[in-house]
C-alpha atoms as a PDB file:
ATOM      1  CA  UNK A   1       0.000   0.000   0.000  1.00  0.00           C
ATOM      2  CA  UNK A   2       1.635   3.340  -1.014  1.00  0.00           C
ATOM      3  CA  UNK A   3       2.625   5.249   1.937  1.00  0.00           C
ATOM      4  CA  UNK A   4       0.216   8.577   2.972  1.00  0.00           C
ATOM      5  CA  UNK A   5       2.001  11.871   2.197  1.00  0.00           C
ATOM      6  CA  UNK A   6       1.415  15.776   2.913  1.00  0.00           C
ATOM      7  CA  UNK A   7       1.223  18.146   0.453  1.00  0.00           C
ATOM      8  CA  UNK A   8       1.086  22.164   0.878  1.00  0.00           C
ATOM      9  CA  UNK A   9      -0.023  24.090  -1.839  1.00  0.00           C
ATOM     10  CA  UNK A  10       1.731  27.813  -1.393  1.00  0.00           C
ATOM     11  CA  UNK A  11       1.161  31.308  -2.934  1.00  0.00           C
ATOM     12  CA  UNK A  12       3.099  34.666  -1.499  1.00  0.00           C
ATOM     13  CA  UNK A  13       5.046  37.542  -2.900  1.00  0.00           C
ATOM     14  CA  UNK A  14       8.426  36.525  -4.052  1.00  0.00           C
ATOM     15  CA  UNK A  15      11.648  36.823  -1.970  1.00  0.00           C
ATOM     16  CA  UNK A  16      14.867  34.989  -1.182  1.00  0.00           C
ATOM     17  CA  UNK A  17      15.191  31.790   0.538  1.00  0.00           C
ATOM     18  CA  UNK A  18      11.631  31.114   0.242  1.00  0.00           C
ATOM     19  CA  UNK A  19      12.433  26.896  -0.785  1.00  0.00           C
ATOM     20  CA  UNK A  20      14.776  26.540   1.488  1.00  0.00           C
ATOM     21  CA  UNK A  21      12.493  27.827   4.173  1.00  0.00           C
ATOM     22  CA  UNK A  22       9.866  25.625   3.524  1.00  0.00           C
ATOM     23  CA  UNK A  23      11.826  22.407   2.609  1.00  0.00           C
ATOM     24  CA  UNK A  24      13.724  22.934   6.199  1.00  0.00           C
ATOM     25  CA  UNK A  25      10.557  22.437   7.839  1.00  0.00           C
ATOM     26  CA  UNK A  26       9.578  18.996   6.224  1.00  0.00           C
ATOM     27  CA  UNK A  27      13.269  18.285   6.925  1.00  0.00           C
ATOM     28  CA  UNK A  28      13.722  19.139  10.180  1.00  0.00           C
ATOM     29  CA  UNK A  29      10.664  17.480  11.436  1.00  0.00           C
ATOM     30  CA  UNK A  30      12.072  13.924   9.641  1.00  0.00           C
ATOM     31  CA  UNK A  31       9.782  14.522   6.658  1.00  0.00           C
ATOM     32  CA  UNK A  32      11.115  13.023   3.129  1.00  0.00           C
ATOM     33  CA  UNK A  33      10.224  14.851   0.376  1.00  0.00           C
ATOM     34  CA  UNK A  34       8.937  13.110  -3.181  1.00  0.00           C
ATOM     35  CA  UNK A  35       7.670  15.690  -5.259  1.00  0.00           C
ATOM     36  CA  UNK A  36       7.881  19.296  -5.108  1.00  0.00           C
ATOM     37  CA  UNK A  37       7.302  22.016  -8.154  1.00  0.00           C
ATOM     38  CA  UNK A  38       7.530  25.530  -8.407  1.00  0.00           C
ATOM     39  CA  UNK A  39       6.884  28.660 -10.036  1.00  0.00           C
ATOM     40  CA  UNK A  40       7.466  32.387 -10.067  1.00  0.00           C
ATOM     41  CA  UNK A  41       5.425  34.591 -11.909  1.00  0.00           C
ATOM     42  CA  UNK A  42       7.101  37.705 -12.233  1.00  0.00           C
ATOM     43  CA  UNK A  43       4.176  39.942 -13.155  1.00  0.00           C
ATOM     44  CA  UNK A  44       2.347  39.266  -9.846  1.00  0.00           C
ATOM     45  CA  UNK A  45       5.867  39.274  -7.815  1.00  0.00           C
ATOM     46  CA  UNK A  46       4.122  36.126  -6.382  1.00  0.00           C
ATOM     47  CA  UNK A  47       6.310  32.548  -5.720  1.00  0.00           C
ATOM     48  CA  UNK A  48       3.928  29.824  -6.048  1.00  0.00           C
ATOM     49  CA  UNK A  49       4.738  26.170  -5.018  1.00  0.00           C
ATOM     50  CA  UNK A  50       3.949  22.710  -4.451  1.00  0.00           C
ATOM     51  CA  UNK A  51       5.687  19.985  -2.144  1.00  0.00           C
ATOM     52  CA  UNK A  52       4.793  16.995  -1.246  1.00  0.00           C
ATOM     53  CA  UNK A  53       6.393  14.319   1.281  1.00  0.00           C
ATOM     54  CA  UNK A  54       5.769  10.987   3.376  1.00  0.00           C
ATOM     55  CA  UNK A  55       4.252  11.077   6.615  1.00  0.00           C
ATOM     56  CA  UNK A  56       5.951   8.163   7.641  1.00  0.00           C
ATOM     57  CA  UNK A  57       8.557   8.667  10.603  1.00  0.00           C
ATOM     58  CA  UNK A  58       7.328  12.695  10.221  1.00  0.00           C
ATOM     59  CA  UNK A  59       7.670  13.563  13.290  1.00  0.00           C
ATOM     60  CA  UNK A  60       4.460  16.111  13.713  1.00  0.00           C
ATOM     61  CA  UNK A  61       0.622  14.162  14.060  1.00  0.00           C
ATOM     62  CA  UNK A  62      -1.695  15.467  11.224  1.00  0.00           C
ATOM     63  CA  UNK A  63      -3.039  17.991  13.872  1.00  0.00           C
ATOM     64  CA  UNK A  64      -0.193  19.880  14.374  1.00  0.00           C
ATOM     65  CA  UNK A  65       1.451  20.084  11.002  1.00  0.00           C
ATOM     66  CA  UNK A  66      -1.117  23.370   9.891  1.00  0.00           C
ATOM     67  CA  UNK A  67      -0.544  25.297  12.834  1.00  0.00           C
ATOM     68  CA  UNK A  68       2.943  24.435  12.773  1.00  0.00           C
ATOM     69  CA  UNK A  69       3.539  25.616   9.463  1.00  0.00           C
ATOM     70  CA  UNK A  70       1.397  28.692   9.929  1.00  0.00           C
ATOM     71  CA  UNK A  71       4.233  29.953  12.225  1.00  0.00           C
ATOM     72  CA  UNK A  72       6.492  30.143   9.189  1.00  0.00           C
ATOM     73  CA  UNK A  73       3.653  31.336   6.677  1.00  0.00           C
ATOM     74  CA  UNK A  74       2.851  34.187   8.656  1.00  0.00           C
ATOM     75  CA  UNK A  75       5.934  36.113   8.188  1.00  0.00           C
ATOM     76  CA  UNK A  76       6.069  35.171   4.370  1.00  0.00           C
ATOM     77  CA  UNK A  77       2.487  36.545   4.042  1.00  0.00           C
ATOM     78  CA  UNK A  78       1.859  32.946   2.211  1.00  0.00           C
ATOM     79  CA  UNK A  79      -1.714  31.869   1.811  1.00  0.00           C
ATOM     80  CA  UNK A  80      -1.382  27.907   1.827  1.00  0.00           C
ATOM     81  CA  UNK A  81      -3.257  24.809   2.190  1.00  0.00           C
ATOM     82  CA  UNK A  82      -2.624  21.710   3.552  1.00  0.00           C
ATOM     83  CA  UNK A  83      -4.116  18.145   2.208  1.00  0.00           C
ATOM     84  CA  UNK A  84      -3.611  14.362   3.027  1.00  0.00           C
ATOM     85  CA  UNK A  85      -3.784  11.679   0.204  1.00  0.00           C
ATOM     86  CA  UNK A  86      -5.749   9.264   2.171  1.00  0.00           C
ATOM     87  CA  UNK A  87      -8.173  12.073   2.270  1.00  0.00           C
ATOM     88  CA  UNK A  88     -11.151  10.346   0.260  1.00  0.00           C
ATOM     89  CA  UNK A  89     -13.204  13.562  -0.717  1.00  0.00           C
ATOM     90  CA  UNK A  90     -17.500  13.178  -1.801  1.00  0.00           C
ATOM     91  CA  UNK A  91     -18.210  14.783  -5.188  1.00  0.00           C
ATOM     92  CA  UNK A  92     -21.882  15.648  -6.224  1.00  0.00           C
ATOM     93  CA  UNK A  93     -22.757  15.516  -9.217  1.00  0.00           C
ATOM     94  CA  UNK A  94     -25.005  17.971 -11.403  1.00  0.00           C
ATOM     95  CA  UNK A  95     -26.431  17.020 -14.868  1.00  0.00           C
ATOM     96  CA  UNK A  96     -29.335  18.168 -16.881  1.00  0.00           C
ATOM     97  CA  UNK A  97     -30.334  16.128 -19.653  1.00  0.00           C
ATOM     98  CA  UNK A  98     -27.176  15.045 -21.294  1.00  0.00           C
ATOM     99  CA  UNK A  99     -25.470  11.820 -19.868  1.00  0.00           C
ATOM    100  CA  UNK A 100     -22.226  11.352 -21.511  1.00  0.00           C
ATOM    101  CA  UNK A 101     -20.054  13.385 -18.914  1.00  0.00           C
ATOM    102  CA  UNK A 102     -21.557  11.364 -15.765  1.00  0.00           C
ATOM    103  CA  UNK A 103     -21.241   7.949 -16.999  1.00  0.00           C
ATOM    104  CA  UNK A 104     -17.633   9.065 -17.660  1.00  0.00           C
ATOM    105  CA  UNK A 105     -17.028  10.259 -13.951  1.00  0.00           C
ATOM    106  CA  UNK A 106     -18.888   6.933 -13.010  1.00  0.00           C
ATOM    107  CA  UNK A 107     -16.527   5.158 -14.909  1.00  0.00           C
ATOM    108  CA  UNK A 108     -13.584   6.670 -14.186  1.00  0.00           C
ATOM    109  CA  UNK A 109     -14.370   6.044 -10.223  1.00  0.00           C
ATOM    110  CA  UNK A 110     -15.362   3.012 -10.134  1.00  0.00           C
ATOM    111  CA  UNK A 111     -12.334   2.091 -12.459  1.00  0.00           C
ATOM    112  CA  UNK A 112     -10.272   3.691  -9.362  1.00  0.00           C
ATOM    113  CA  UNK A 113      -8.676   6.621 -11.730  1.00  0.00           C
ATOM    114  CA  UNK A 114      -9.613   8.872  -9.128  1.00  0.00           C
ATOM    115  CA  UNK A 115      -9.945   8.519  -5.079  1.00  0.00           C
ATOM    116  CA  UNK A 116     -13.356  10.228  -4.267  1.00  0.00           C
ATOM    117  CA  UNK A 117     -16.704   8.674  -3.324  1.00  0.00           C
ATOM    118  CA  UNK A 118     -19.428   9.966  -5.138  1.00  0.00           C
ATOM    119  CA  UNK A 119     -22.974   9.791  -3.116  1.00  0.00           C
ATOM    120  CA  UNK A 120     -25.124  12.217  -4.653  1.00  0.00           C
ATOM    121  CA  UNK A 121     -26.329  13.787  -8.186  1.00  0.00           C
ATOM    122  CA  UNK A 122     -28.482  16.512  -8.754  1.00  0.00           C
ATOM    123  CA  UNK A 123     -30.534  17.624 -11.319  1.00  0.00           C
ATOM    124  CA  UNK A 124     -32.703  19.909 -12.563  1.00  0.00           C
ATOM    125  CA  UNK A 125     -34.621  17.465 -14.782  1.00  0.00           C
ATOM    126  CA  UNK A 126     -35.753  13.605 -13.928  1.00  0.00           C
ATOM    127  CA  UNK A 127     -34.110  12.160 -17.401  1.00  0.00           C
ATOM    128  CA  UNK A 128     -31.232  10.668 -15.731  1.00  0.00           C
ATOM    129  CA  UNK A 129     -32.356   8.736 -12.586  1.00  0.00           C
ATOM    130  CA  UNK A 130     -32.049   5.795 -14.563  1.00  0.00           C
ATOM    131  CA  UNK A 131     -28.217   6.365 -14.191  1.00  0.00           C
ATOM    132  CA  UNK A 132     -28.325   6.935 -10.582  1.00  0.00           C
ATOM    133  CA  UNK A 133     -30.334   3.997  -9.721  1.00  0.00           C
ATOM    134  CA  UNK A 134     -28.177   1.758 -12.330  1.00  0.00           C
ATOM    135  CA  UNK A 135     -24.926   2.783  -9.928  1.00  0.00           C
ATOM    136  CA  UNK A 136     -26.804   2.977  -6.792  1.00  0.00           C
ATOM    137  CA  UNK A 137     -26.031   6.437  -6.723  1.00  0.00           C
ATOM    138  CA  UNK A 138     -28.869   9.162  -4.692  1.00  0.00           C
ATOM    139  CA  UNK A 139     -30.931  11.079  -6.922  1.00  0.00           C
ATOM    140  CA  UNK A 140     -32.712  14.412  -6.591  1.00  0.00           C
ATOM    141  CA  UNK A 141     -34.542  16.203  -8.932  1.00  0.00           C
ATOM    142  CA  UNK A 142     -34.237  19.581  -8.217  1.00  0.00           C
ATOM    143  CA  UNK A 143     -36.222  21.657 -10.475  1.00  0.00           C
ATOM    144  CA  UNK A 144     -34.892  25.574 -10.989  1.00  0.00           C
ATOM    145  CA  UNK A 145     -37.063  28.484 -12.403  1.00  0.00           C
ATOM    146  CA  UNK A 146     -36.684  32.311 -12.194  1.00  0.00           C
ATOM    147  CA  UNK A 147     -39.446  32.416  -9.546  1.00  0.00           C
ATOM    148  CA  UNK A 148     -37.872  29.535  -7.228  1.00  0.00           C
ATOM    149  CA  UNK A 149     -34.320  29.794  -7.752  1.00  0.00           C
ATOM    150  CA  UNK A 150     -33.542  31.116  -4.016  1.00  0.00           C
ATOM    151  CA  UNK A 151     -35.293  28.531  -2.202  1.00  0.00           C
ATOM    152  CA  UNK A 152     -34.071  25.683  -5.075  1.00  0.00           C
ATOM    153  CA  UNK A 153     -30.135  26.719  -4.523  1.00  0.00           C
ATOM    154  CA  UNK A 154     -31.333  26.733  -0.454  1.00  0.00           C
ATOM    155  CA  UNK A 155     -32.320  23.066  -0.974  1.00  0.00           C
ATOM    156  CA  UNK A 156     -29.086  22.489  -2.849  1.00  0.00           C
ATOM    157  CA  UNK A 157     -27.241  23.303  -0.397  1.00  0.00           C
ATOM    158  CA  UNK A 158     -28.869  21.282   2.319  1.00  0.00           C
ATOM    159  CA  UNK A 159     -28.328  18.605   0.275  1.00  0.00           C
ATOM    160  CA  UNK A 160     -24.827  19.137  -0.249  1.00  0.00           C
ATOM    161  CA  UNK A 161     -24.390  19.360   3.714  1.00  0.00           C
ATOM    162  CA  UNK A 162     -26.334  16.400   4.370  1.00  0.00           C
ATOM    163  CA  UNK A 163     -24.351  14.740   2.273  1.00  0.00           C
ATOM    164  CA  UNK A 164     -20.849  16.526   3.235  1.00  0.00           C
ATOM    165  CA  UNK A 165     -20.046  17.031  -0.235  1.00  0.00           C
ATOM    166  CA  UNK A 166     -16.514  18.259  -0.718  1.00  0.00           C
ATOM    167  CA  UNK A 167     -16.523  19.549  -4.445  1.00  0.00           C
ATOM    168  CA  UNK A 168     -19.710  19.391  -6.986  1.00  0.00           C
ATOM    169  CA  UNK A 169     -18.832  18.966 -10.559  1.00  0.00           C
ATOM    170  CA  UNK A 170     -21.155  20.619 -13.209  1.00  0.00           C
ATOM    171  CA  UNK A 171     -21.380  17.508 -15.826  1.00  0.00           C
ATOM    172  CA  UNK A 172     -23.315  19.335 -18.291  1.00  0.00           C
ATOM    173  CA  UNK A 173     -25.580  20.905 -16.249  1.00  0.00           C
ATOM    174  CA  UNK A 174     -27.388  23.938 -18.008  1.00  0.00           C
ATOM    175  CA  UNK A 175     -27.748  25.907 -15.277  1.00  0.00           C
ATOM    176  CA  UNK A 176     -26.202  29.177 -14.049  1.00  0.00           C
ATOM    177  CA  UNK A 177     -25.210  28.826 -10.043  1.00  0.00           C
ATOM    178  CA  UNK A 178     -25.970  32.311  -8.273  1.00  0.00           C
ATOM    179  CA  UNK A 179     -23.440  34.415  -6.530  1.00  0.00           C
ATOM    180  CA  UNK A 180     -24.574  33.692  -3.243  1.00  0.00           C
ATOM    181  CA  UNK A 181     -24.416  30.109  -4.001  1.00  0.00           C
ATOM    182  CA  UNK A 182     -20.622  30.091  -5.005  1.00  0.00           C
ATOM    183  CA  UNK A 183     -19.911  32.577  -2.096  1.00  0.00           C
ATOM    184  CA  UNK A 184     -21.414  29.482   0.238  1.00  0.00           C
ATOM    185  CA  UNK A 185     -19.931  27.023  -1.633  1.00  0.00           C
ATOM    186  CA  UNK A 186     -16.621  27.470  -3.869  1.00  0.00           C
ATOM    187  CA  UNK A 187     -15.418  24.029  -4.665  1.00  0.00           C
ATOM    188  CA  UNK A 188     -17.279  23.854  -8.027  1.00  0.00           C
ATOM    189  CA  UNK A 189     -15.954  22.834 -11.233  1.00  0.00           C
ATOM    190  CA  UNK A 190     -17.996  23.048 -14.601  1.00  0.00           C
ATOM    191  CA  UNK A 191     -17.029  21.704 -18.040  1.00  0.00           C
ATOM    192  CA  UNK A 192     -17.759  24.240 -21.000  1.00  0.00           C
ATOM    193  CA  UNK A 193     -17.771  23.064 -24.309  1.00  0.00           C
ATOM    194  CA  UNK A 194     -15.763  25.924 -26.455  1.00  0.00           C
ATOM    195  CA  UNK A 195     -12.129  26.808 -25.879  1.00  0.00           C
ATOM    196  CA  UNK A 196     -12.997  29.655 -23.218  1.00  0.00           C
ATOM    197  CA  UNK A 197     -12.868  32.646 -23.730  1.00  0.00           C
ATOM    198  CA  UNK A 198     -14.103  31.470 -27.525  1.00  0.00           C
ATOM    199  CA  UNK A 199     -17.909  31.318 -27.336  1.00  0.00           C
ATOM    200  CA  UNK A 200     -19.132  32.158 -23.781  1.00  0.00           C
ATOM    201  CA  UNK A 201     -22.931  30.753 -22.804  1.00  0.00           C
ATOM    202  CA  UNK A 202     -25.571  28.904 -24.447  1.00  0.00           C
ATOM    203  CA  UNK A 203     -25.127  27.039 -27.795  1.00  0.00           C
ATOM    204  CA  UNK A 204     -21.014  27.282 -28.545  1.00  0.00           C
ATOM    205  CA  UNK A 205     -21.167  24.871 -31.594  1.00  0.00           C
ATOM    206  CA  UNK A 206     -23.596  26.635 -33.382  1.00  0.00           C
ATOM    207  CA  UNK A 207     -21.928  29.667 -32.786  1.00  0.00           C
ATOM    208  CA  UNK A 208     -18.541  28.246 -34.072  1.00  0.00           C
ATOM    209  CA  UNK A 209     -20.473  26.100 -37.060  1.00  0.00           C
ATOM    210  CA  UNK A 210     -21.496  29.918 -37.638  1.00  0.00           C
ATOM    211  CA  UNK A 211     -17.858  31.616 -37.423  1.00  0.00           C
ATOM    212  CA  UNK A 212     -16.652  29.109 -39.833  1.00  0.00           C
ATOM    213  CA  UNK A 213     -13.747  27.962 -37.225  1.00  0.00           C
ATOM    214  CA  UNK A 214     -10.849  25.079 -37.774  1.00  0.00           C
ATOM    215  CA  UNK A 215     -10.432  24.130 -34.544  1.00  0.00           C
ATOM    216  CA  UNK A 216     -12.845  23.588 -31.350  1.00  0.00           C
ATOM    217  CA  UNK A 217     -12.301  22.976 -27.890  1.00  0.00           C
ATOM    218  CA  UNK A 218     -13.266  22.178 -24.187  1.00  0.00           C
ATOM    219  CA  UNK A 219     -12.700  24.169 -21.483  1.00  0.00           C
ATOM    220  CA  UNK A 220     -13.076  22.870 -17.432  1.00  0.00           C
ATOM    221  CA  UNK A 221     -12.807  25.707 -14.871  1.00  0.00           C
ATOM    222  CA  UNK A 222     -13.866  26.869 -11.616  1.00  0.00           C
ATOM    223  CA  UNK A 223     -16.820  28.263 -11.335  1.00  0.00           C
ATOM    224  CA  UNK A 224     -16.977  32.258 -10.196  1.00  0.00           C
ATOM    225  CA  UNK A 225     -20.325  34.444 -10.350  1.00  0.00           C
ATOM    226  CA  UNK A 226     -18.990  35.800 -14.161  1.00  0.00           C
ATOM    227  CA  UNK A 227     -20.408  33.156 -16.366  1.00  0.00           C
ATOM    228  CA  UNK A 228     -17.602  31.031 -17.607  1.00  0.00           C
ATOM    229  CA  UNK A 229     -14.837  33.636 -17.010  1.00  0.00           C
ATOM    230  CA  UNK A 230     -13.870  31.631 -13.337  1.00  0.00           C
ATOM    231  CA  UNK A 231     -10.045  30.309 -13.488  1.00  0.00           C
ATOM    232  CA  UNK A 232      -9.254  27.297 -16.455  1.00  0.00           C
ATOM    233  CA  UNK A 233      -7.986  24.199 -15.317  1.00  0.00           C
ATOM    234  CA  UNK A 234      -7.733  22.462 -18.361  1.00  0.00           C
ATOM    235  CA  UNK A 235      -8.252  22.666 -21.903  1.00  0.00           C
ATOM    236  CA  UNK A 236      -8.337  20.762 -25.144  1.00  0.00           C
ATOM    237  CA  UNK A 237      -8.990  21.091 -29.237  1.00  0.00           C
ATOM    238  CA  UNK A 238      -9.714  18.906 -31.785  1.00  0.00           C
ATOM    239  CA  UNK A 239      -9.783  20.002 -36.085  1.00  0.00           C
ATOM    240  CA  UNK A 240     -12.916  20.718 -37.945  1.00  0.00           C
ATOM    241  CA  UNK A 241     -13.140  21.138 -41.268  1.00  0.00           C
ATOM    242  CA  UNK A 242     -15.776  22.430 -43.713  1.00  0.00           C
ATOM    243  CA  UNK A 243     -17.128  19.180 -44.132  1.00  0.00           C
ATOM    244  CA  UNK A 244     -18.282  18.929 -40.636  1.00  0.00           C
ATOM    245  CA  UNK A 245     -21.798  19.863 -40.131  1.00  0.00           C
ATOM    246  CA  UNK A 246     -23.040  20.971 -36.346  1.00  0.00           C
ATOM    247  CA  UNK A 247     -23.877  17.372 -35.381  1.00  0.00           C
ATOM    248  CA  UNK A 248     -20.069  16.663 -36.290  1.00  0.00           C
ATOM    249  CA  UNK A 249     -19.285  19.484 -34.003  1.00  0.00           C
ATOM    250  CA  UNK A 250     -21.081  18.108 -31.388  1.00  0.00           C
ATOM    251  CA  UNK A 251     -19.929  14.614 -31.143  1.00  0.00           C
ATOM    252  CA  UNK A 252     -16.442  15.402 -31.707  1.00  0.00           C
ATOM    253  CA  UNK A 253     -16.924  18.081 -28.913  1.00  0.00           C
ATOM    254  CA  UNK A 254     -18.480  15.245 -26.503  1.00  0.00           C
ATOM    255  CA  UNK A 255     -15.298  13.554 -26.400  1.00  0.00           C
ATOM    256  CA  UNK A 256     -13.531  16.520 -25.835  1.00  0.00           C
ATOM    257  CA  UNK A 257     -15.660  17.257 -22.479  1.00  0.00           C
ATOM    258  CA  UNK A 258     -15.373  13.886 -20.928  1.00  0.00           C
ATOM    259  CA  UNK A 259     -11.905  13.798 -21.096  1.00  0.00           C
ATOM    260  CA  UNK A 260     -11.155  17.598 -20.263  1.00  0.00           C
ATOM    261  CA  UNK A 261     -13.998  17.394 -17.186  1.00  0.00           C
ATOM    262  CA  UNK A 262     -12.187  14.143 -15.982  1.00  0.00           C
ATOM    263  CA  UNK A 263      -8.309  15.174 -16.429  1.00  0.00           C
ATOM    264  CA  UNK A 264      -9.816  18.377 -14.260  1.00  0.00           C
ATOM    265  CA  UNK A 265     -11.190  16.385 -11.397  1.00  0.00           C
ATOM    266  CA  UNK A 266      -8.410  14.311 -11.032  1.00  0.00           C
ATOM    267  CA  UNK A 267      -6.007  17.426 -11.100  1.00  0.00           C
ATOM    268  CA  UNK A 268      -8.011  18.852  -8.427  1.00  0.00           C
ATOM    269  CA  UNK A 269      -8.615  15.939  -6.196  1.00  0.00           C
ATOM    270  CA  UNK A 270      -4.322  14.913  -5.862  1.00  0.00           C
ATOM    271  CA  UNK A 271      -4.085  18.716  -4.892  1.00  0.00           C
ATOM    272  CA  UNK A 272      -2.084  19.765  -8.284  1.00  0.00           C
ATOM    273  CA  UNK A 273      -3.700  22.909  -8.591  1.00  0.00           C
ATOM    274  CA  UNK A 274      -3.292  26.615  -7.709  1.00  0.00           C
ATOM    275  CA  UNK A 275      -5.602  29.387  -8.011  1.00  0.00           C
ATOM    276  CA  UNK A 276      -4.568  33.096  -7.850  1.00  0.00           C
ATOM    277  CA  UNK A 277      -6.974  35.879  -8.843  1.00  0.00           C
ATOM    278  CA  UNK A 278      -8.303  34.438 -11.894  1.00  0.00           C
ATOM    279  CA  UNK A 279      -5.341  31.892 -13.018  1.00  0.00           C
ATOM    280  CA  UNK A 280      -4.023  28.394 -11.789  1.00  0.00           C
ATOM    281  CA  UNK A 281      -0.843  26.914 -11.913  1.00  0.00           C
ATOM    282  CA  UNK A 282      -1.309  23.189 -12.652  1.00  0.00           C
ATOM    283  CA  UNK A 283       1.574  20.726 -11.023  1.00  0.00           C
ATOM    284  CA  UNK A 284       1.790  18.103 -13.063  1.00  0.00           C
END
């Protein structure tokens, strides 16, 4: 069984010394370290990093690794977090009608790609229960209109804390999440099906059949209150040609999503991923 390890994701403003700093304290508290990636973008003035290491014969207990570490950040004005690998994290699930994106992220779990447990899916429409019940997987329909979206995103979130749902993934679903929903609840990560920031909103093949385009993409990224402007995690393309009508558009853009949504959620879930402002740096 591979050994559990640490990892500390780390952000703050550029200075000397900053790796040794940090790589003294998984040393000097009998840590060994097996990954660890950096980055400085010069723009921001900002040092970014990731470093991982065993917790075997580390001599701190989980508890007191944060605050330990906090003693150091403080003074480097670092914002930081800390994850475990044997962490196994719940993802919900939200689809509308089409199915191709869950069944991948079924898949992909059960095939043990990812670590994550996934109890619940939501959904705005009843189409896909079938699914849920097929995996043994909860199910709640969820209806949203303009008149009932406050108390529908209230019931959401219930669900999502009855559940103790650590991220939600948007698998196709054709719904915009409010402001006051994200502010509650930030761990969300949609799939958009243009190469953001090509074709923002509804109906990005048709609007791409339209422009005449050679190329088309996918696009997986958090999800902010500006409709799909929140930061990218990860992208793909694939060539069109004249030939191609929209239904060619479409299914080549299908397999474009699954893979995109699921290289995103597995990027996120072993902690390889760094937001600040609006951009990520992704370890891999």
């Amino acid at each position: 069984m591979t050994s559990p390890t640490a990892t500390l994701l780390i952000s703050c403003p550029d200075q000397r010394g900053l790796v040794a700093k940090i790589a003294n304290f998984i040393y000097a508290n009998g840590g060994n370290i097996i990954h660890a990636d950096q980055h400085t973008d010069f723009a921001a003035g900002l040092f970014l990093t990731r470093i991982e290491w065993q917790l075997d014969e580390f001599n701190l207990p989980r508890d007191l690794i944060a605050p330990a570490f906090n003693a150091i950040a403080q003074p480097l004005q670092a914002k930081w977090e800390l994850h475990f690998s044997d962490t196994v994290r719940r993802i919900a699930i939200w689809v509308s009608r089409q199915d191709h994106c869950l069944f991948d992220l079924i898949w992909r779990q059960r095939a043990k790609e990812f670590t994550a447990d996934i109890p619940l899916i939501i959904s705005n429409h009843p189409d896909l229960k079938v699914v849920a019940e097929q995996f043994g997987i909860e199910y709640y329909h969820v209806p949203i209109t303009k008149e009932n979206k406050d108390e529908q995103e209230a019931k959401q979130l219930e669900l999502l804390q009855q559940y103790k749902i650590d991220l939600v993934v948007l698998a196709k679903y054709m719904q915009i999440l409010s402001g006051e929903f994200i502010a509650k609840f930030p761990q969300v990560i949609n799939i958009h099906h243009s190469f953001l920031p090509a074709f923002v909103g509804a109906n990005p093949y048709h609007k791409a059949f339209e422009r005449g385009v050679k190329i088309i993409g996918a696009t997986s990224h958090y999800v902010t209150d500006n409709l799909d402007a929140g930061p990218i995690i990860e992208q793909d393309v694939v060539r069109v040609s004249h030939r191609d009508e929209v239904e060619d558009l479409i299914r080549k853009g299908k397999d474009l999503e699954r893979v995109v949504l699921a290289r995103a959620v597995r990027l996120h879930l072993q902690n390889r991923v760094l937001v600040y402002g609006n951009r990520t740096v992704v370890f891999e």
